[in-house]
C-alpha atoms as a PDB file:
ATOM      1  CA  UNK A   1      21.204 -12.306  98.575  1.00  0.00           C
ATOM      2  CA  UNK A   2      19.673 -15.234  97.042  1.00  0.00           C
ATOM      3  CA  UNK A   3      20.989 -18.378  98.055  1.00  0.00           C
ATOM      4  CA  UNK A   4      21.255 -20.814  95.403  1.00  0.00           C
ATOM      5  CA  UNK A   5      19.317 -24.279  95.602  1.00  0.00           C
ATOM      6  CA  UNK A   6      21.302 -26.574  92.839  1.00  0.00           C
ATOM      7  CA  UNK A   7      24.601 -25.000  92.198  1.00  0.00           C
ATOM      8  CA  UNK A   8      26.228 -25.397  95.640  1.00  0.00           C
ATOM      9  CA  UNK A   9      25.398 -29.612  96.070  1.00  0.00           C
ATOM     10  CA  UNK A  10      27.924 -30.532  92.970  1.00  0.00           C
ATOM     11  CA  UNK A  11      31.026 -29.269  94.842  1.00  0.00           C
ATOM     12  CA  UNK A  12      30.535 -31.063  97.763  1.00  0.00           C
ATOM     13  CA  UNK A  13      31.739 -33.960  95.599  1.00  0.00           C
ATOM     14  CA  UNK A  14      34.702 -32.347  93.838  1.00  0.00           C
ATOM     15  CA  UNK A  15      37.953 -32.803  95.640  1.00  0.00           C
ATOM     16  CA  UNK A  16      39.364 -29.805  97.040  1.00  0.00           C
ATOM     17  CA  UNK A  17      42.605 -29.526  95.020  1.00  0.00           C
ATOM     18  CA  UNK A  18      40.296 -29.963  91.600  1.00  0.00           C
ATOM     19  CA  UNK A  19      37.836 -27.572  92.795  1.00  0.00           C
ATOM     20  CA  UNK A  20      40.794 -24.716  92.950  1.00  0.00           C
ATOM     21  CA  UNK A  21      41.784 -25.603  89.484  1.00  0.00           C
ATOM     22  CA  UNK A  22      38.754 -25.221  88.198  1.00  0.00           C
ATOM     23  CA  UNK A  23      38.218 -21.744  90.088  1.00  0.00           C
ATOM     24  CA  UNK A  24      41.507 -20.674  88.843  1.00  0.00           C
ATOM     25  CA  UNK A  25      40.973 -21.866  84.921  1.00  0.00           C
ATOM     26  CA  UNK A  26      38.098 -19.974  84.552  1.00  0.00           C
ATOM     27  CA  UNK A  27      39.761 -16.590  86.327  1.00  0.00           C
ATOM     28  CA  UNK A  28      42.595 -16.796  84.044  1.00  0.00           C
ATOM     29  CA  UNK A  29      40.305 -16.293  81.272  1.00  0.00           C
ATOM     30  CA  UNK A  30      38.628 -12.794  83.017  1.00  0.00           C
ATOM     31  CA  UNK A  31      41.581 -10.511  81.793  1.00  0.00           C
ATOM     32  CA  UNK A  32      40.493  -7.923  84.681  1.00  0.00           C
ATOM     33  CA  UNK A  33      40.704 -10.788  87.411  1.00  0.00           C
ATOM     34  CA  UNK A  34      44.078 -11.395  86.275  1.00  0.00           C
ATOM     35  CA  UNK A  35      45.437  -7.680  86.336  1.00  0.00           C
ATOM     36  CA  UNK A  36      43.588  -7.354  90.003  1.00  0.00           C
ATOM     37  CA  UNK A  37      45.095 -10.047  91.288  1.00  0.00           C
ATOM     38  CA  UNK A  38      48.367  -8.844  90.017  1.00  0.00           C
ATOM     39  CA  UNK A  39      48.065  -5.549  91.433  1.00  0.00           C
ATOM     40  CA  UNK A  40      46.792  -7.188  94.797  1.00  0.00           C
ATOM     41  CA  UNK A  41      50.021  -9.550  94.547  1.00  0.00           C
ATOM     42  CA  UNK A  42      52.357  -6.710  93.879  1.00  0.00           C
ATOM     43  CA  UNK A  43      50.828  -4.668  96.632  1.00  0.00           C
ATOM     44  CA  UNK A  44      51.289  -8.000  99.071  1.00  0.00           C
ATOM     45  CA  UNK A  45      54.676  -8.474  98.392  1.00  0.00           C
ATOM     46  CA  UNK A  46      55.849  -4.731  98.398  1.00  0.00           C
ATOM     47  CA  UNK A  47      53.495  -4.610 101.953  1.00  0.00           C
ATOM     48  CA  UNK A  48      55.546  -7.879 103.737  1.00  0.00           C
ATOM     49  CA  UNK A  49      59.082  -6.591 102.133  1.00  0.00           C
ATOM     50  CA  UNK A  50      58.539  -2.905 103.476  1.00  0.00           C
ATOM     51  CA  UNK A  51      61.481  -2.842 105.867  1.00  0.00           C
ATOM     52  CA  UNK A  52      63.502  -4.295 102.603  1.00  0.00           C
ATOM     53  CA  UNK A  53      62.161  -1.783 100.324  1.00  0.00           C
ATOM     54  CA  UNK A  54      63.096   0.879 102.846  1.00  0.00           C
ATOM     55  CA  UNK A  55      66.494  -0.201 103.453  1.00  0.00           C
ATOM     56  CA  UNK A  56      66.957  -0.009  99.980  1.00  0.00           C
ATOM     57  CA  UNK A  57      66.281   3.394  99.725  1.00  0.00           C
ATOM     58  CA  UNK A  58      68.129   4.154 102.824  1.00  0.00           C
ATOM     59  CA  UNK A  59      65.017   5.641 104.762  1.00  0.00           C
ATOM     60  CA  UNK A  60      63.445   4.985 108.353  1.00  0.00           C
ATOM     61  CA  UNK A  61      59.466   5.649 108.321  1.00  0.00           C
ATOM     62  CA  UNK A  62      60.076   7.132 111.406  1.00  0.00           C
ATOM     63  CA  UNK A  63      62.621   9.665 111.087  1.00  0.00           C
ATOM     64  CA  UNK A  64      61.667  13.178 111.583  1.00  0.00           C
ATOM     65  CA  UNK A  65      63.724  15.447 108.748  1.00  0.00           C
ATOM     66  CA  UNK A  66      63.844  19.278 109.797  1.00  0.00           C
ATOM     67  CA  UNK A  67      66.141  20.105 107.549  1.00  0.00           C
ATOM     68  CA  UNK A  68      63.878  18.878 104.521  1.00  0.00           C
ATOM     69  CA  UNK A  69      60.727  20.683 104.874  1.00  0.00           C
ATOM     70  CA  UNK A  70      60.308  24.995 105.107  1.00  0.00           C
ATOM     71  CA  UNK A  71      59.580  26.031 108.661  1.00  0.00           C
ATOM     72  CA  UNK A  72      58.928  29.692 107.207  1.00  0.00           C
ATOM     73  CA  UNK A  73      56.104  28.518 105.208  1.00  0.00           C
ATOM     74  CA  UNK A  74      54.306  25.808 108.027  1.00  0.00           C
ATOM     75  CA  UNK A  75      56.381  22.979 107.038  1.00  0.00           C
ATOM     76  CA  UNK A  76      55.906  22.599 103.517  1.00  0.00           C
ATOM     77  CA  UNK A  77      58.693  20.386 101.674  1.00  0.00           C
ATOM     78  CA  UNK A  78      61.234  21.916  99.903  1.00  0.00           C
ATOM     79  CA  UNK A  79      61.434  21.402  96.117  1.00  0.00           C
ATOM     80  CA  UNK A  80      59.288  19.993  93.627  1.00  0.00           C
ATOM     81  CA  UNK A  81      56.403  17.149  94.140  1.00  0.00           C
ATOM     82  CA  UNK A  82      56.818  17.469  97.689  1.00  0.00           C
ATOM     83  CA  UNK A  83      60.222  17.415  98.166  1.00  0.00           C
ATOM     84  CA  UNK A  84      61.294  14.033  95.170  1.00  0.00           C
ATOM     85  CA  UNK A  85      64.510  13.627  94.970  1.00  0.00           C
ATOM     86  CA  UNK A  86      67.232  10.104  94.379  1.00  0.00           C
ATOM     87  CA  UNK A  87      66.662   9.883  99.002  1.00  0.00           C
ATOM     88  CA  UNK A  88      63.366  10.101  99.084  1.00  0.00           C
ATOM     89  CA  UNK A  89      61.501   8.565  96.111  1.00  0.00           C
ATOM     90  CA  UNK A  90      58.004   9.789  96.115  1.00  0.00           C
ATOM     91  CA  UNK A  91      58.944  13.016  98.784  1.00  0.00           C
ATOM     92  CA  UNK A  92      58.408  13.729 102.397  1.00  0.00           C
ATOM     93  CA  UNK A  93      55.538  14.306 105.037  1.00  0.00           C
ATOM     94  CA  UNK A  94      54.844  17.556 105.168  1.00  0.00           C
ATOM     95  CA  UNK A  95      55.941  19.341 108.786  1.00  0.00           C
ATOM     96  CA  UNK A  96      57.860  16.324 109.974  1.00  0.00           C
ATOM     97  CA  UNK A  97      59.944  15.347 106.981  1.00  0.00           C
ATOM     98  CA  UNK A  98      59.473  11.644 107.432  1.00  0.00           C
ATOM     99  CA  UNK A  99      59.877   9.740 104.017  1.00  0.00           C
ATOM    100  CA  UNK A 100      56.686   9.384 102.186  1.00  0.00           C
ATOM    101  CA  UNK A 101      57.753   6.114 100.474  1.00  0.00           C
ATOM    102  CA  UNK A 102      58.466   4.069 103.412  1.00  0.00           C
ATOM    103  CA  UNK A 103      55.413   4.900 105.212  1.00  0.00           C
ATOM    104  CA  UNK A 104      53.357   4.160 102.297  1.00  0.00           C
ATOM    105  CA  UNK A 105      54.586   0.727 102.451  1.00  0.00           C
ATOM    106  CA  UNK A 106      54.250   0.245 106.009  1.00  0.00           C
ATOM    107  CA  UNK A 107      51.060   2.094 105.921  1.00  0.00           C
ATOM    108  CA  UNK A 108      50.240  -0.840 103.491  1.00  0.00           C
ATOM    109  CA  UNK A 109      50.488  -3.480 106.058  1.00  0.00           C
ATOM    110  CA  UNK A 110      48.644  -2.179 108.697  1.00  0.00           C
ATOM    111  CA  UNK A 111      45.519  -1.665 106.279  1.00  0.00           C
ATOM    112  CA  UNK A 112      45.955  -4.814 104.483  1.00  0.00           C
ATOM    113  CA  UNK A 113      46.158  -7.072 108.211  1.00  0.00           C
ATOM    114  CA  UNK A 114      43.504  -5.029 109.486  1.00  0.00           C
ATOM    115  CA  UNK A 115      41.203  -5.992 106.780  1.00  0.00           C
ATOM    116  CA  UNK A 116      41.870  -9.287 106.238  1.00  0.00           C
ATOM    117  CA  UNK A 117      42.335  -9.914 110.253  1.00  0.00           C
ATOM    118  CA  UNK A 118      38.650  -8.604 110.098  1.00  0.00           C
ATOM    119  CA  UNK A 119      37.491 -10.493 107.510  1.00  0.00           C
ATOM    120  CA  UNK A 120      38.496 -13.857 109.161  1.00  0.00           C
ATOM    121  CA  UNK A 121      37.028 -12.933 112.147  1.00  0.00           C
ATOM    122  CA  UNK A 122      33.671 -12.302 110.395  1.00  0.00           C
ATOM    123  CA  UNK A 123      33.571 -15.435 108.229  1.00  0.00           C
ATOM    124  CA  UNK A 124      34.979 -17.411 111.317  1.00  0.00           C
ATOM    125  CA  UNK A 125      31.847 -15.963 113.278  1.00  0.00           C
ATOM    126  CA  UNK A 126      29.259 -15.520 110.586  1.00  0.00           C
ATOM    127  CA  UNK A 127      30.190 -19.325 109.274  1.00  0.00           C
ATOM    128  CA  UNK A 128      29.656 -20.782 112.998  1.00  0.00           C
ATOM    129  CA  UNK A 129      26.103 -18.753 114.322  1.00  0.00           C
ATOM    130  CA  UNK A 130      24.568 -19.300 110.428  1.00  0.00           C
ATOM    131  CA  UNK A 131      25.217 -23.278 110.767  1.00  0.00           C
ATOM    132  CA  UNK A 132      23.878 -23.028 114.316  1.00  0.00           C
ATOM    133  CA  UNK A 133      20.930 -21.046 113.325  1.00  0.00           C
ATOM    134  CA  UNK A 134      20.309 -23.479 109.652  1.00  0.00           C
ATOM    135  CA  UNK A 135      21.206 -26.934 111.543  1.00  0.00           C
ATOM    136  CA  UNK A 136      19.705 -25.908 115.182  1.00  0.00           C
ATOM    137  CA  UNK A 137      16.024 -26.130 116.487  1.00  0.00           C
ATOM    138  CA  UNK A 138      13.143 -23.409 116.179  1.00  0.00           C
ATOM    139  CA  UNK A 139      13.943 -21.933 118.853  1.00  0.00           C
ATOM    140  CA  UNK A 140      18.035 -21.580 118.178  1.00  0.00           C
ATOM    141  CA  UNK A 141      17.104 -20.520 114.550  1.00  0.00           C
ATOM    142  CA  UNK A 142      14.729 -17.665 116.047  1.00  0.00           C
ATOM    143  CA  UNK A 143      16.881 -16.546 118.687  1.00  0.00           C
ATOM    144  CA  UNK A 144      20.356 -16.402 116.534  1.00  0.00           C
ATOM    145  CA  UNK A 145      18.242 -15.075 113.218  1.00  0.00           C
ATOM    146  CA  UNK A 146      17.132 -12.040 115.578  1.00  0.00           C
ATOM    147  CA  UNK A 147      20.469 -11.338 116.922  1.00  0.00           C
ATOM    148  CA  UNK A 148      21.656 -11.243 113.268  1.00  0.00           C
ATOM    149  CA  UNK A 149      18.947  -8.448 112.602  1.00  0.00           C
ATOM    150  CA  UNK A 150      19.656  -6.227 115.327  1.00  0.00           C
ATOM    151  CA  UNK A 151      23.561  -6.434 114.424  1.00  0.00           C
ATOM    152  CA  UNK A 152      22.507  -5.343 110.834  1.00  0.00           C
ATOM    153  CA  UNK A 153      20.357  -3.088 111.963  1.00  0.00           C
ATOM    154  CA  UNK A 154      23.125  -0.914 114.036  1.00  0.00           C
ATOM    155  CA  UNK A 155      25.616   1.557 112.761  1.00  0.00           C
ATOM    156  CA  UNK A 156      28.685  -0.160 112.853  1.00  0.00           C
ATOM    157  CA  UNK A 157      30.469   2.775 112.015  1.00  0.00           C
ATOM    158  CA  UNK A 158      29.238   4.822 115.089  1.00  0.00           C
ATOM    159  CA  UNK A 159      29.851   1.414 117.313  1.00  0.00           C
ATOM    160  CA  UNK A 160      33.076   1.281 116.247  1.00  0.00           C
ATOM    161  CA  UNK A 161      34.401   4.650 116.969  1.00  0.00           C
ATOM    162  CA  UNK A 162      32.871   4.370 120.459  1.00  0.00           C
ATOM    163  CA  UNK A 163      34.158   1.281 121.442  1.00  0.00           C
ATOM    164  CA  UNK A 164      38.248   2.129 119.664  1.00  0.00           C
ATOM    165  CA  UNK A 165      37.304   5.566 121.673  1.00  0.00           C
ATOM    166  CA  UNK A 166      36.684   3.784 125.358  1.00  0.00           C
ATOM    167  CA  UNK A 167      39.996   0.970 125.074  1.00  0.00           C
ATOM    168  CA  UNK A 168      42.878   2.216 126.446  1.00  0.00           C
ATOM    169  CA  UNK A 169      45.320   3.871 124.440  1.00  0.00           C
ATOM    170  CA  UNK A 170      48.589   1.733 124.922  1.00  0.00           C
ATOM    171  CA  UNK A 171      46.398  -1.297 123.801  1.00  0.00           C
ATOM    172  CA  UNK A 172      47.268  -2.534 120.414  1.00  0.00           C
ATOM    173  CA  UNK A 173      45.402  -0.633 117.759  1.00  0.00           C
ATOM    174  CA  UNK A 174      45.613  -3.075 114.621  1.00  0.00           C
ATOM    175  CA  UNK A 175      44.368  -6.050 116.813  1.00  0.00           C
ATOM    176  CA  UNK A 176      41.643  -3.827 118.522  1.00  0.00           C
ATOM    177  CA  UNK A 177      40.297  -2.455 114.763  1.00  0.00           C
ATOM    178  CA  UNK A 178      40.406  -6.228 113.869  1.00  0.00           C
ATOM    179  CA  UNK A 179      38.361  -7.402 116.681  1.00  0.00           C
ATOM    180  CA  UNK A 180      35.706  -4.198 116.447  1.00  0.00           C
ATOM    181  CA  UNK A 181      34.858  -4.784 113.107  1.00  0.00           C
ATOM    182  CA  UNK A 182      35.118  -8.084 112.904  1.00  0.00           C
ATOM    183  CA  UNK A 183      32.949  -8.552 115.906  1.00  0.00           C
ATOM    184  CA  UNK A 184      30.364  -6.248 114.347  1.00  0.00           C
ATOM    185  CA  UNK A 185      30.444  -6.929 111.010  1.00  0.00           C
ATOM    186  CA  UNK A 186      29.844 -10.833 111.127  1.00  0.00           C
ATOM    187  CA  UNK A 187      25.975 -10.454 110.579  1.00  0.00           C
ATOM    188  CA  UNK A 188      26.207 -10.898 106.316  1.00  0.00           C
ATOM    189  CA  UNK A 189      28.212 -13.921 106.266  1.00  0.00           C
ATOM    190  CA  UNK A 190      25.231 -15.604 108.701  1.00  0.00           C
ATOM    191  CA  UNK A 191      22.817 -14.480 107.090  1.00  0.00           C
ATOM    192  CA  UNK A 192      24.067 -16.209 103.801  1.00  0.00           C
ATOM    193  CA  UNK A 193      25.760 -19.134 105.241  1.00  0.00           C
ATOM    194  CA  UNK A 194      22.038 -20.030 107.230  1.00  0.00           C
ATOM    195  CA  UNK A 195      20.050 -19.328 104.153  1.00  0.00           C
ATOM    196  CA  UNK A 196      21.997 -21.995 102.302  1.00  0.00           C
ATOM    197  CA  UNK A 197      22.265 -24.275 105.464  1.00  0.00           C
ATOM    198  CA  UNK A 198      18.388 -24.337 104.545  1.00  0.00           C
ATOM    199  CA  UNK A 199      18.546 -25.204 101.290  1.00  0.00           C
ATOM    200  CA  UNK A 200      21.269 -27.506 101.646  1.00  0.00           C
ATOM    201  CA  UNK A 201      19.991 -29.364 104.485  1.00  0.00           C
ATOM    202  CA  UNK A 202      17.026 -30.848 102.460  1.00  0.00           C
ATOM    203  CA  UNK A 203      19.173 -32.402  99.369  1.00  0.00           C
ATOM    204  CA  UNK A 204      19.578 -36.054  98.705  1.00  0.00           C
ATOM    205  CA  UNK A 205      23.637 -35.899  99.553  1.00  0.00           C
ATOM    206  CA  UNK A 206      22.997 -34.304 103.323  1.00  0.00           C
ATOM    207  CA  UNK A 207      19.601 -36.980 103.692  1.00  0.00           C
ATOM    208  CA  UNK A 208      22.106 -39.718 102.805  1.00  0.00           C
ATOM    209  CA  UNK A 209      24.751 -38.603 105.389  1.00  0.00           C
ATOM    210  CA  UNK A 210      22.170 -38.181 107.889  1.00  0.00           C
ATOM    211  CA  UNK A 211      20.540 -41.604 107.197  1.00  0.00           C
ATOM    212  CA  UNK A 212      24.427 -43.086 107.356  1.00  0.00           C
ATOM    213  CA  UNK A 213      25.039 -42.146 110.762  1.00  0.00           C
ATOM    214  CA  UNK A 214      26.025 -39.119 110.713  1.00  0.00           C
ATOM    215  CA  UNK A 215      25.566 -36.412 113.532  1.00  0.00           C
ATOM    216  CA  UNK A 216      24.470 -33.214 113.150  1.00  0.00           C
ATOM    217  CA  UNK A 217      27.659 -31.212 113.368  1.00  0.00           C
ATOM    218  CA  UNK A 218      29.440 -34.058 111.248  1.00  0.00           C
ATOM    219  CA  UNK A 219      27.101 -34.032 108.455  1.00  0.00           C
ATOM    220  CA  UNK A 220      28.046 -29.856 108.767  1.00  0.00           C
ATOM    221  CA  UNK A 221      31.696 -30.812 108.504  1.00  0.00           C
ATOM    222  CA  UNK A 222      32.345 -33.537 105.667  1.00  0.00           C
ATOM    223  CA  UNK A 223      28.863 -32.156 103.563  1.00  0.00           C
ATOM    224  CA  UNK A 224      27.744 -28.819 103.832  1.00  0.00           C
ATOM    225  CA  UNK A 225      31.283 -26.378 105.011  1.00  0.00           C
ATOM    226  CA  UNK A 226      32.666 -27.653 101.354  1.00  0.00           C
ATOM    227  CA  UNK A 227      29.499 -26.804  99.401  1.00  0.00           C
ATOM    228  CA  UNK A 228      29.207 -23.536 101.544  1.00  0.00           C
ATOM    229  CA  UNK A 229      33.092 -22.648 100.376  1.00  0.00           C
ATOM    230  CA  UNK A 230      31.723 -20.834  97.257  1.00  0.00           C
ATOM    231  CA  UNK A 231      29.299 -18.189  98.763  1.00  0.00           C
ATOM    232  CA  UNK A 232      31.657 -17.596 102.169  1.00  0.00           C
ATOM    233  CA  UNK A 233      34.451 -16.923  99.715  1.00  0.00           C
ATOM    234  CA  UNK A 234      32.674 -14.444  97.489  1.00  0.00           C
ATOM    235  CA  UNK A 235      31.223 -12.455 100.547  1.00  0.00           C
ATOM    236  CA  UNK A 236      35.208 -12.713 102.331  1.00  0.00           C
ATOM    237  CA  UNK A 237      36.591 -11.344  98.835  1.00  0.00           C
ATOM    238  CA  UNK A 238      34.002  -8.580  98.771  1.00  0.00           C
ATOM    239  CA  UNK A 239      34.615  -7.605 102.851  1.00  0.00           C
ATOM    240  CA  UNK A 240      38.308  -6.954 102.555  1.00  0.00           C
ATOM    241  CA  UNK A 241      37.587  -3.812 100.558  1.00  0.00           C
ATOM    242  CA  UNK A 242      34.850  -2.658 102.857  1.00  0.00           C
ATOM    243  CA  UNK A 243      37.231  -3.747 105.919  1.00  0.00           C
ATOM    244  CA  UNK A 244      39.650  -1.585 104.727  1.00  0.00           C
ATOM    245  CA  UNK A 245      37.760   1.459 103.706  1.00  0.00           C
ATOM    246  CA  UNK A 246      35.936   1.403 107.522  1.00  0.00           C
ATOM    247  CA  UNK A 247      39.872   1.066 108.999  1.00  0.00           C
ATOM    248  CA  UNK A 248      40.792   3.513 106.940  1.00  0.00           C
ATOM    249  CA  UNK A 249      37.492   5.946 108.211  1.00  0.00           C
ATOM    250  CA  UNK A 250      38.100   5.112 111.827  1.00  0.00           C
ATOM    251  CA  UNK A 251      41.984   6.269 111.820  1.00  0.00           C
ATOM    252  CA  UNK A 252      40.902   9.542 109.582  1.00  0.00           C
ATOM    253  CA  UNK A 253      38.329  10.234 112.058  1.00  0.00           C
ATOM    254  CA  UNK A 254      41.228   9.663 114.794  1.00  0.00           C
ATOM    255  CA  UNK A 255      40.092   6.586 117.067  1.00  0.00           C
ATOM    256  CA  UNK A 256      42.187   4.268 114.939  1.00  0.00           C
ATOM    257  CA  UNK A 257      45.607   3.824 113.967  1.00  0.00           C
ATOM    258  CA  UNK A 258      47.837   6.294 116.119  1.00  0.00           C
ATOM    259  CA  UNK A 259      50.770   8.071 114.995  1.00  0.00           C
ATOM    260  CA  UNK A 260      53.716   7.119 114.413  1.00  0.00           C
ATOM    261  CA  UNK A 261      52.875   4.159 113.323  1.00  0.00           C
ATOM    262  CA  UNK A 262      51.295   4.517 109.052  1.00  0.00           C
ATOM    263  CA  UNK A 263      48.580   3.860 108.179  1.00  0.00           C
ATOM    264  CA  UNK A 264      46.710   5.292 104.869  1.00  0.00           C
ATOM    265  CA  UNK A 265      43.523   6.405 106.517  1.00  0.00           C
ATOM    266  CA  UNK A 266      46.141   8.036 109.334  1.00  0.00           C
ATOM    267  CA  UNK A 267      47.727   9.982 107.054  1.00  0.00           C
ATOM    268  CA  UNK A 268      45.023  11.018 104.974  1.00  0.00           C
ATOM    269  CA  UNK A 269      43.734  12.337 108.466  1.00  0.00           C
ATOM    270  CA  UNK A 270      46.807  14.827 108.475  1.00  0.00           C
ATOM    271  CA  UNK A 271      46.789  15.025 104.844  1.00  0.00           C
ATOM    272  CA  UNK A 272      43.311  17.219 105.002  1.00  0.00           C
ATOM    273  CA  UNK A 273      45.778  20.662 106.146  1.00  0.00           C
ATOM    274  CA  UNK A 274      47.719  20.091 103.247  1.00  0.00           C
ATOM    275  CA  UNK A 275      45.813  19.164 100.287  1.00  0.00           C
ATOM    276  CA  UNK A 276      47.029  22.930  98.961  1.00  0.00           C
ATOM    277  CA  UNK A 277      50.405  23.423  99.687  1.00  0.00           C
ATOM    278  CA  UNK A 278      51.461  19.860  99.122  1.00  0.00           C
ATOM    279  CA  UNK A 279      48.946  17.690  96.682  1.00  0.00           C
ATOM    280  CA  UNK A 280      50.804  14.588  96.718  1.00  0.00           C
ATOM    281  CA  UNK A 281      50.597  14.404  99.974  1.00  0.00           C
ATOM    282  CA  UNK A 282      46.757  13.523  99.871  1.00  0.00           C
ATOM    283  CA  UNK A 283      46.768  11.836  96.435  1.00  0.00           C
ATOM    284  CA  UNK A 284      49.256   8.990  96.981  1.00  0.00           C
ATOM    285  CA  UNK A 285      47.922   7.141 100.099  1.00  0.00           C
ATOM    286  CA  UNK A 286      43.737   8.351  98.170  1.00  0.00           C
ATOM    287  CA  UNK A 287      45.403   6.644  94.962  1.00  0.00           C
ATOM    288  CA  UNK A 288      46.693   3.738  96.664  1.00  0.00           C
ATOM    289  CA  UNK A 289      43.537   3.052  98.695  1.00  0.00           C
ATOM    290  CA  UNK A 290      40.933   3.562  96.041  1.00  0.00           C
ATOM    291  CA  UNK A 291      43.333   1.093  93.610  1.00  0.00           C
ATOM    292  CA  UNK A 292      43.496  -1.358  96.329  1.00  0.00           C
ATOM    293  CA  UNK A 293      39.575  -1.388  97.135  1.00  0.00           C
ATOM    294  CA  UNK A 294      39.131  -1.092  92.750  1.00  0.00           C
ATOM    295  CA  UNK A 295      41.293  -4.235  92.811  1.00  0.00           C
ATOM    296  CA  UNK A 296      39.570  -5.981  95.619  1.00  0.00           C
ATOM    297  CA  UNK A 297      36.301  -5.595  93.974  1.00  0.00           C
ATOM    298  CA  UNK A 298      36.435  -6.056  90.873  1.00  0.00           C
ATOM    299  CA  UNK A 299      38.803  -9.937  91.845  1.00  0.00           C
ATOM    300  CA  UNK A 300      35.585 -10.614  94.059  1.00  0.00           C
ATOM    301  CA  UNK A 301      32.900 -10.313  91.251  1.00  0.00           C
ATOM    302  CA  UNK A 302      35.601 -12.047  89.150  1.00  0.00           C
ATOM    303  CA  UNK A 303      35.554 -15.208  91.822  1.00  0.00           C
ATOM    304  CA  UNK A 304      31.518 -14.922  92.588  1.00  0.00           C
ATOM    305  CA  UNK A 305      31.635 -14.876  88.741  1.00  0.00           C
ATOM    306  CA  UNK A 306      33.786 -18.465  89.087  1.00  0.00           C
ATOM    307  CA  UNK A 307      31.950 -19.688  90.959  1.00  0.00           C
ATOM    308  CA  UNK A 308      28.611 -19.723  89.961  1.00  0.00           C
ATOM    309  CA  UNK A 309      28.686 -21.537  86.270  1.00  0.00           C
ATOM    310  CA  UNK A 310      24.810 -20.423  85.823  1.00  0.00           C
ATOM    311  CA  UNK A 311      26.250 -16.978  85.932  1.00  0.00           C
ATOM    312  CA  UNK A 312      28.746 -17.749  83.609  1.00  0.00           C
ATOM    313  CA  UNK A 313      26.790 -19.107  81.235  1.00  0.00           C
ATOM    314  CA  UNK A 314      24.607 -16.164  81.366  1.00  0.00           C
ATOM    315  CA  UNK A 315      27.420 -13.881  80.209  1.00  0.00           C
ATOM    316  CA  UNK A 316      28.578 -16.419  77.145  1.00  0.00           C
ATOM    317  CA  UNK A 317      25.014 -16.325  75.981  1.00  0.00           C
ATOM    318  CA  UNK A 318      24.653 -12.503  76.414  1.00  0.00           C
ATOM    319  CA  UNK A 319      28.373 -12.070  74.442  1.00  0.00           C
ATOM    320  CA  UNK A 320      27.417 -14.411  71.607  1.00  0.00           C
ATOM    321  CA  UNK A 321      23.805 -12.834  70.867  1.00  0.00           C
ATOM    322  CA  UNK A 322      25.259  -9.448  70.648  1.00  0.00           C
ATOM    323  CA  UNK A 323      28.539 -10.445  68.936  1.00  0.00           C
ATOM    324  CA  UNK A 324      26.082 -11.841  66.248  1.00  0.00           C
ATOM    325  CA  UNK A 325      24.082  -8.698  65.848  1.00  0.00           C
END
């Protein structure tokens, strides 16, 4: 990524509370930021209100259901859409009978914390080595830039299914997915937050703070954290999706979340044995995840979008000259 040279300086001067309006005028004029972030706010609130939204419809996510599913045919639900009915609103798990709806919800929870438990551990990580590797000496830079390398260079994927593989199994698997891949996946925020330390470092507003008084890890602080806000929270918006896509690979692949508790990738591991004799079984948590990750996506182009008014401007200019033609 290239780091921009003029565009960050100007919100270092723009109070923080005027900043957000800004960032929020100009989303509510995307009309697909403002149906992701609906969808993203509806999933939140149905995700924290789970137990609620169970109660309501009178289920447990963890009661088994014998009598619901067909033992003479493997444990398929009985009736239509995989078993639908006014108790169990989108159907039960096929072979246990355990209602479908409910452990959506609380699958939602566990793959929304994980991710964004993840993603704060990598901007809280990247954000601290890339200002020690910008602001530090040669030597620092060198040392912490080739760190950064190697991390980027590994397969994070294959670290993180033998490291969730080697803990214990009565250790808490949420916090131990958020520390994996947070603790391997911290390389791309340093990478961009030291790039723009770089730039940043040699602008009048940091050379006056510096010339003021300042010490190095002030001047970091009160002058370069808020004009590095922008780029750390386009690269945080784009890692939840990614965070939750390698949660959801790690419990399909079985070294993640462990049953009972839900979790989407969990059951779309035990979803792969029934993909024929129950469909909806595999398509709601697939739907769910691939909406959640669209939605994700498509709010953090939306805020990198915001954020940079050179890319703005861009798109005006492109929609007038061909609204013209």
């Amino acid at each position: 990524m290239t780091a921009p040279t003029d565009t960050s300086a100007p919100v270092a001067g723009i109070p923080a509370t005027g900043a957000a309006r800004q960032l929020l005028r100009r989303l509510r004029g995307r009309p697909a930021a403002v149906a992701s972030a609906g969808v993203l706010l509806l999933l939140v609130v149905l995700a924290l209100a789970a137990p609620l939204f169970a109660a309501l419809e009178g289920q447990d996510p963890y009661a088994y259901h014998d009598d619901l599913v067909d033992s003479a045919r493997g444990g398929v639900p009985y009736g239509s859409f995989g078993g639908v009915s006014a108790d169990h609103w989108l159907g039960v798990e096929p072979g246990t009978g355990r209602d479908l709806f409910a452990r959506l919800l609380h699958g939602a929870r566990v793959s929304l914390l994980v991710a964004v438990g993840a993603t704060a551990v990598q901007v809280l990580i990247g954000v601290l080595v890339g200002l020690a590797a910008g602001l530090g000496s040669r030597w620092a830079d060198g040392i912490l830039s080739r760190i950064t390398d190697v991390l980027v260079a590994l397969p994070m994927l294959v670290l993180a299914i033998a490291l969730t593989a080697v803990v214990p199994r009565d250790f808490p698997r949420p916090l131990l997915l958020i520390l994996v891949i947070g603790l391997l996946g911290w390389a791309g925020t340093s990478r961009i937050v030291r790039a723009q330390t770089l730039t940043l470092k040699s602008l009048d507003f940091v050379a006056a703070s510096r010339l003021a008084g300042s010490g190095r890890w002030r001047t970091a602080r009160r002058e370069l954290l808020p004009a590095l806000a922008a780029p750390v929270i386009t690269y945080a918006a784009i890692s939840v999706p990614t965070n939750m896509v390698v949660e959801a690979a790690l419990s399909f692949l079985g070294v993640g979340v462990t049953p009972p508790t839900p979790s989407w990738g969990q059951m779309l591991s035990t979803a792969q044995t029934w993909f024929r004799a129950d469909p909806a079984y595999v398509l709601l948590p697939a739907g769910l995840l691939f909406v959640t990750v669209l939605a994700f996506t498509v709010l953090g182009d939306a805020v990198r979008t915001a954020l940079d008014p050179r890319e703005a401007s861009r798109l005006r200019v492109g929609t007038r000259k061909e609204t013209s033609r």
